[in-house]
Protein backbone atom coordinates (compact mmCIF):
# COMPACT_ATOMS: atom_id res chain seq x y z
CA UNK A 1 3.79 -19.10 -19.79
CA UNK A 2 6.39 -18.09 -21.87
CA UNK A 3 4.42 -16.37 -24.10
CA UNK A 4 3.11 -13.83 -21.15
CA UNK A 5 6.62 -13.28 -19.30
CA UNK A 6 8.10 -12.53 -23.44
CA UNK A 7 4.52 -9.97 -23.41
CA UNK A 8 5.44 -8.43 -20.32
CA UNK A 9 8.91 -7.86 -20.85
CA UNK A 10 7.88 -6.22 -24.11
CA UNK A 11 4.98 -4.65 -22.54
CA UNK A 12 7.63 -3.18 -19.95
CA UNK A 13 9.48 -1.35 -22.29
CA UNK A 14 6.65 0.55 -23.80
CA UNK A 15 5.91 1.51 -20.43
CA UNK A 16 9.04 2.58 -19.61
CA UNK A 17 8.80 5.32 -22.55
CA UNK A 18 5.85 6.90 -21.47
CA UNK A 19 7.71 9.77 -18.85
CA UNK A 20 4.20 11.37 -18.89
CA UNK A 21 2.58 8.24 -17.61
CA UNK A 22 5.40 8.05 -15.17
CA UNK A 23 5.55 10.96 -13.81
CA UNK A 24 2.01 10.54 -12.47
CA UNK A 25 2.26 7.66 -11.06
CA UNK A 26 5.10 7.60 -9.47
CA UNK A 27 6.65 11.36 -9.24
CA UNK A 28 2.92 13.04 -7.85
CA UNK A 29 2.47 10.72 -5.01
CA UNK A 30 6.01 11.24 -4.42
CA UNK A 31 5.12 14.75 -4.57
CA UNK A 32 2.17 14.35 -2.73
CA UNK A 33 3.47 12.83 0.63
CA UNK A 34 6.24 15.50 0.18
CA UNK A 35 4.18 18.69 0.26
CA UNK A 36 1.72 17.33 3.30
CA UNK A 37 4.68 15.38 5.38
CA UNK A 38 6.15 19.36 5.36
CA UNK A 39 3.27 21.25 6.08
CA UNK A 40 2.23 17.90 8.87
CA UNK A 41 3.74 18.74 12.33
CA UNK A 42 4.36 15.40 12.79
CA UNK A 43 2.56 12.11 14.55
CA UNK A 44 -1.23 12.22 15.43
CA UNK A 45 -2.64 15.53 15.65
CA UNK A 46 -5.45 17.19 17.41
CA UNK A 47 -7.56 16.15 14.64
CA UNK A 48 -7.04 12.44 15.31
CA UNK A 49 -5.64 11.81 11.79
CA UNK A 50 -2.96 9.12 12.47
CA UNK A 51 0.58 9.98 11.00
CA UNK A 52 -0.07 6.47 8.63
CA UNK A 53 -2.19 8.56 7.03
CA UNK A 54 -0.17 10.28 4.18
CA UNK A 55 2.24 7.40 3.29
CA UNK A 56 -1.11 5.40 2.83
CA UNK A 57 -3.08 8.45 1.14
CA UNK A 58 0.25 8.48 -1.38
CA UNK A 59 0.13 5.00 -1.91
CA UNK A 60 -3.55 4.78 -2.27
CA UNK A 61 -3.53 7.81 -4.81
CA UNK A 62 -0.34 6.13 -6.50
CA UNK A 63 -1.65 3.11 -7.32
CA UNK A 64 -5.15 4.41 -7.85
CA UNK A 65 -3.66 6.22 -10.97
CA UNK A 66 -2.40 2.58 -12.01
CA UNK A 67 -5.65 1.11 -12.07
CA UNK A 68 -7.83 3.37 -13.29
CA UNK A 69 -6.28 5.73 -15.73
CA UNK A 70 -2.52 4.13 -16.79
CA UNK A 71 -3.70 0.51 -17.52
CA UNK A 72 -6.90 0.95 -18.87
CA UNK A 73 -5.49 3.73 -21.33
CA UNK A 74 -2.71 1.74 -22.80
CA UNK A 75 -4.93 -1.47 -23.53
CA UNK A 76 -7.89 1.01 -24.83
CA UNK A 77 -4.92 2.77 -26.59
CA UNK A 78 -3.91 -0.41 -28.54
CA UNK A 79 -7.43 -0.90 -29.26
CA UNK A 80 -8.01 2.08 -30.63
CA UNK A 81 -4.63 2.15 -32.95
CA UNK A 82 -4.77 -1.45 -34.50
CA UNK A 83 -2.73 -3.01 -32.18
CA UNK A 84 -4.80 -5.43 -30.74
CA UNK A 85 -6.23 -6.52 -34.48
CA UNK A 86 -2.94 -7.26 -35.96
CA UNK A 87 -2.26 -9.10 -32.42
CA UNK A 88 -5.20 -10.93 -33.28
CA UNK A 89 -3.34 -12.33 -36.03
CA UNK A 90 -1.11 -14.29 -33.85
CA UNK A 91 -1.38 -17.00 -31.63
CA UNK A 92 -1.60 -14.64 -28.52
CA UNK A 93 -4.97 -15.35 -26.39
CA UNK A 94 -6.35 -11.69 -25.38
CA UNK A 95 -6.04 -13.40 -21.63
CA UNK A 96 -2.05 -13.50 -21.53
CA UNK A 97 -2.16 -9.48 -22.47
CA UNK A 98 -4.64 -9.35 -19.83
CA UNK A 99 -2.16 -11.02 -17.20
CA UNK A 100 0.87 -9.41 -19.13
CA UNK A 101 -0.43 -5.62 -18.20
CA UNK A 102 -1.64 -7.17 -14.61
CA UNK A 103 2.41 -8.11 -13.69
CA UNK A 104 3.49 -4.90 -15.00
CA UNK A 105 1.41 -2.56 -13.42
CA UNK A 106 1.55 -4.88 -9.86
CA UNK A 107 5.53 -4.24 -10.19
CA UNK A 108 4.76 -0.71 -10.77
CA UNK A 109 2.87 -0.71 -7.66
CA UNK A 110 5.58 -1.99 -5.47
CA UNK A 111 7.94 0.67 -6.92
CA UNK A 112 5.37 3.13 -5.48
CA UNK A 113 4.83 1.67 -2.61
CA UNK A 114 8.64 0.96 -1.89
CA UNK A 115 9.33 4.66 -2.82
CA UNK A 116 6.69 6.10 -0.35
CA UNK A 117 8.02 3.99 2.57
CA UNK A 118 11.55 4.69 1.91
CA UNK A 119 11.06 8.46 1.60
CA UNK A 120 8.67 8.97 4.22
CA UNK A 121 11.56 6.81 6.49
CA UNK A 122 14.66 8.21 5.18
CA UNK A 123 13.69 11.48 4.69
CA UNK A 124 10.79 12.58 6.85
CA UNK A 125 11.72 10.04 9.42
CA UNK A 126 8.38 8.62 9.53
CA UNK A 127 7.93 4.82 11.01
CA UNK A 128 7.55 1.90 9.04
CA UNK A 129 4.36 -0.37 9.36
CA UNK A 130 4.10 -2.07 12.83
CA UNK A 131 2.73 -5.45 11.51
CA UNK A 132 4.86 -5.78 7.90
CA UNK A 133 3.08 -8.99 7.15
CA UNK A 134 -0.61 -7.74 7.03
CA UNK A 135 0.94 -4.11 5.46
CA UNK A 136 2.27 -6.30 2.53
CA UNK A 137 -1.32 -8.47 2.42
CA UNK A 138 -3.55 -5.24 2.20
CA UNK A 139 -1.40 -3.54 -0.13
CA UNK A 140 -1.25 -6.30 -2.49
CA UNK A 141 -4.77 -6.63 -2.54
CA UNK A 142 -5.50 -3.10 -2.82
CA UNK A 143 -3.47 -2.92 -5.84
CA UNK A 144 -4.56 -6.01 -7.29
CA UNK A 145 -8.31 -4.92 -6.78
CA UNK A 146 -7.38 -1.44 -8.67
CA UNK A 147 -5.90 -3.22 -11.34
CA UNK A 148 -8.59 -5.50 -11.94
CA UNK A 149 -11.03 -2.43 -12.48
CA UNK A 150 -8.41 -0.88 -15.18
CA UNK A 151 -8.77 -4.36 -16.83
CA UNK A 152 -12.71 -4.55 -16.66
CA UNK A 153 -12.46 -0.67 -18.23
CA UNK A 154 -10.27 -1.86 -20.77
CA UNK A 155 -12.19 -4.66 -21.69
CA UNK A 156 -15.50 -2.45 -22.25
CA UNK A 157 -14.33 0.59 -23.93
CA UNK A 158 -12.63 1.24 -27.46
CA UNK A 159 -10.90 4.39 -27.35
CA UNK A 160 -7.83 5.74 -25.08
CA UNK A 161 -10.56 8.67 -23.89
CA UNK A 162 -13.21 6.64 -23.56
CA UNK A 163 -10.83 4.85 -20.87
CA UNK A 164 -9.60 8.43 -19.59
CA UNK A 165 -13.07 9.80 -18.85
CA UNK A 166 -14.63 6.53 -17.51
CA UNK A 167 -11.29 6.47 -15.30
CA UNK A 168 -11.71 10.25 -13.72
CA UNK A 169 -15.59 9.41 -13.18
CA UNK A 170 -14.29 6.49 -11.13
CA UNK A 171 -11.41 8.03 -9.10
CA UNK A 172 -12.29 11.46 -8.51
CA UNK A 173 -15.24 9.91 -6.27
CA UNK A 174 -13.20 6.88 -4.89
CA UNK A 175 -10.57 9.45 -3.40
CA UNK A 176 -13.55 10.82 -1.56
CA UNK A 177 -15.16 8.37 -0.37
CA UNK A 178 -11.52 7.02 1.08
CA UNK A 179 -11.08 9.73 2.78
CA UNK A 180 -8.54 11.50 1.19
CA UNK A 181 -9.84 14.94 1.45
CA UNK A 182 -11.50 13.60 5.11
CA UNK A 183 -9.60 11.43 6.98
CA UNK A 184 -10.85 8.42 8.18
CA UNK A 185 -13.46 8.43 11.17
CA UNK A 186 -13.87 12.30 10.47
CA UNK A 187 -15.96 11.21 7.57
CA UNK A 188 -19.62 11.79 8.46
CA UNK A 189 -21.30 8.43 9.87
CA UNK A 190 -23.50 8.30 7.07
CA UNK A 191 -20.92 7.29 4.63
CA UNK A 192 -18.42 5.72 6.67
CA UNK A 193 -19.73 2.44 5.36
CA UNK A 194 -18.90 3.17 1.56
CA UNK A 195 -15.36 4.09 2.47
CA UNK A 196 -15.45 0.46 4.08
CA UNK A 197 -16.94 -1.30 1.18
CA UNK A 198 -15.01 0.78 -2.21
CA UNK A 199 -11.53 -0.73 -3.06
CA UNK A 200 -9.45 2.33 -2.38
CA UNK A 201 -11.38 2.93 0.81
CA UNK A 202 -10.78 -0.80 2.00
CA UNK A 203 -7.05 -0.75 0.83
CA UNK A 204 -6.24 2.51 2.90
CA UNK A 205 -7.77 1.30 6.04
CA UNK A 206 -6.43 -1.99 5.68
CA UNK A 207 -3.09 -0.51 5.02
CA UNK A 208 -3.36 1.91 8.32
CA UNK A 209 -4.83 -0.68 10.37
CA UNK A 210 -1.16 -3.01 9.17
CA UNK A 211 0.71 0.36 10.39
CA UNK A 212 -0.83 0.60 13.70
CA UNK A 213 0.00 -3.06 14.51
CA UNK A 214 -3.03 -4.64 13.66
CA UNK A 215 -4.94 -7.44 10.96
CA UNK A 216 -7.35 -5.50 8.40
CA UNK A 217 -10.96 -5.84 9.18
CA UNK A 218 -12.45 -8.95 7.46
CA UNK A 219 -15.01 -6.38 5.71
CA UNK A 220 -12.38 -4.85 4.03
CA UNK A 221 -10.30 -7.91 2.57
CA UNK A 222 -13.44 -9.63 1.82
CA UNK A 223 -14.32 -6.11 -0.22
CA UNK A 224 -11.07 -6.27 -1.71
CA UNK A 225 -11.40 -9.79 -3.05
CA UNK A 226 -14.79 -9.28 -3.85
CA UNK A 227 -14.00 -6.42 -5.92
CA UNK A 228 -10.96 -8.64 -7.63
CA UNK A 229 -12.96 -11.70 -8.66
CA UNK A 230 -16.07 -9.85 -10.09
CA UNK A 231 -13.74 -7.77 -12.28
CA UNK A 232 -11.42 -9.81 -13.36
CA UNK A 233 -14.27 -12.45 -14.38
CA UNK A 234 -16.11 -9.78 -16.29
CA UNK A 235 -12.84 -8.33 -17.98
CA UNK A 236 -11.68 -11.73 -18.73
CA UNK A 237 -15.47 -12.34 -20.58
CA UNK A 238 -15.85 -8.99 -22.17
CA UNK A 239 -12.05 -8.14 -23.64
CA UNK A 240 -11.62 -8.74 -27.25
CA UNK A 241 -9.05 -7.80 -30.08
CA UNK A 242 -11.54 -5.63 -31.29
């Protein structure tokens, strides 16, 4: 145990260095809620997108960068520039990285999703989630599901962009299917059900369904989860030093 916390302390710092790598994950969906909350004319519209839907586009976009481009690069990175061979040397077990990165980037995610909530409250005078409880379940297992894909990536490619292409293919697509360019149940019927069963699709509706006062569907935690063992269990058996 003490060997992870002294890794992710370390592991912090680096990250803490990278303003490029911050400034997408937490400045853009910063940026993001911004521009739409200003151009939004407040509550549900005509359209029948409810107002929970650009805190939890922001946060789903936010920590979607996490998983699937930020993590994955910085473990492929190390790969790819030694660092993981000369860790090799020492009596460091490529699973207490694994769970190193996976406390960092979770903290990470609670910075985003404490920033979105206090600037869409504070500033836009938006309303926080009816049912805090289930908010805090479905966002923690959205981000843990996100993260367990950057780990799985990680685990099967070599090269920083190797990592950075194989993220894009994932998260251009997953942003669709969530409905971030078609909110919710204006996405045609005939896909409805991938948006249910993909992890950023699952986490936003879970995380609207917390703001409107109710539990997430059991399809989408069970998605979530389901996404979170499988990956986890393959990165777990695939990463290696080298």
């Amino acid at each position: 145990m003490s060997q992870t916390l002294t890794l992710t302390r370390i592991e912090s710092k680096l990250f803490l260095r990278e303003w490029a790598g911050l400034f997408f994950v937490f400045v853009l969906p910063v940026g993001l809620l911004t521009i739409f909350s200003l151009l939004d004319t407040g509550g549900d519209n005509s359209d029948g997108v409810p107002a929970s839907f650009l805190p939890t586009m922001a946060i789903g976009i936010g920590i979607g960068i996490l998983g699937m481009a930020t993590l994955p690069m910085i473990l492929a990175g190390y790969r790819e520039k030694g660092v993981l061979r000369r860790m090799a040397t020492t009596p460091v077990r490529p699973v207490k990285l694994l769970v190193a990165q996976l406390l960092l980037h979770l903290a990470a995610a609670v910075v985003v999703i404490a920033l979105i909530l206090g600037l869409g409250t504070l500033v836009f005078d938006a309303e926080l989630p009816a049912s805090p409880l289930p908010f805090a379940v479905s966002a923690v297992l959205y981000a843990v599901a996100e993260l367990s894909i950057g780990l799985l990536i990680a685990g099967l490619v070599s090269t920083a962009k190797g990592a950075s292409i194989i993220g894009n293919i994932l998260f251009f697509p997953s942003m669709f299917f969530a409905g971030v360019w078609t909110p919710g149940d204006l996405m045609p019927h005939a896909i409805r059900w991938v948006r249910d069963m993909t992890p950023m699709g699952a986490g936003m509706t879970s995380m609207q369904d917390a703001w409107a006062g109710h539990w997430p569907g059991a399809v989408h935690l069970v998605a979530l989860v389901a996404v979170t063992g499988a990956c986890i269990a393959l990165a777990a058996k695939f990463f290696r030093w080298e």
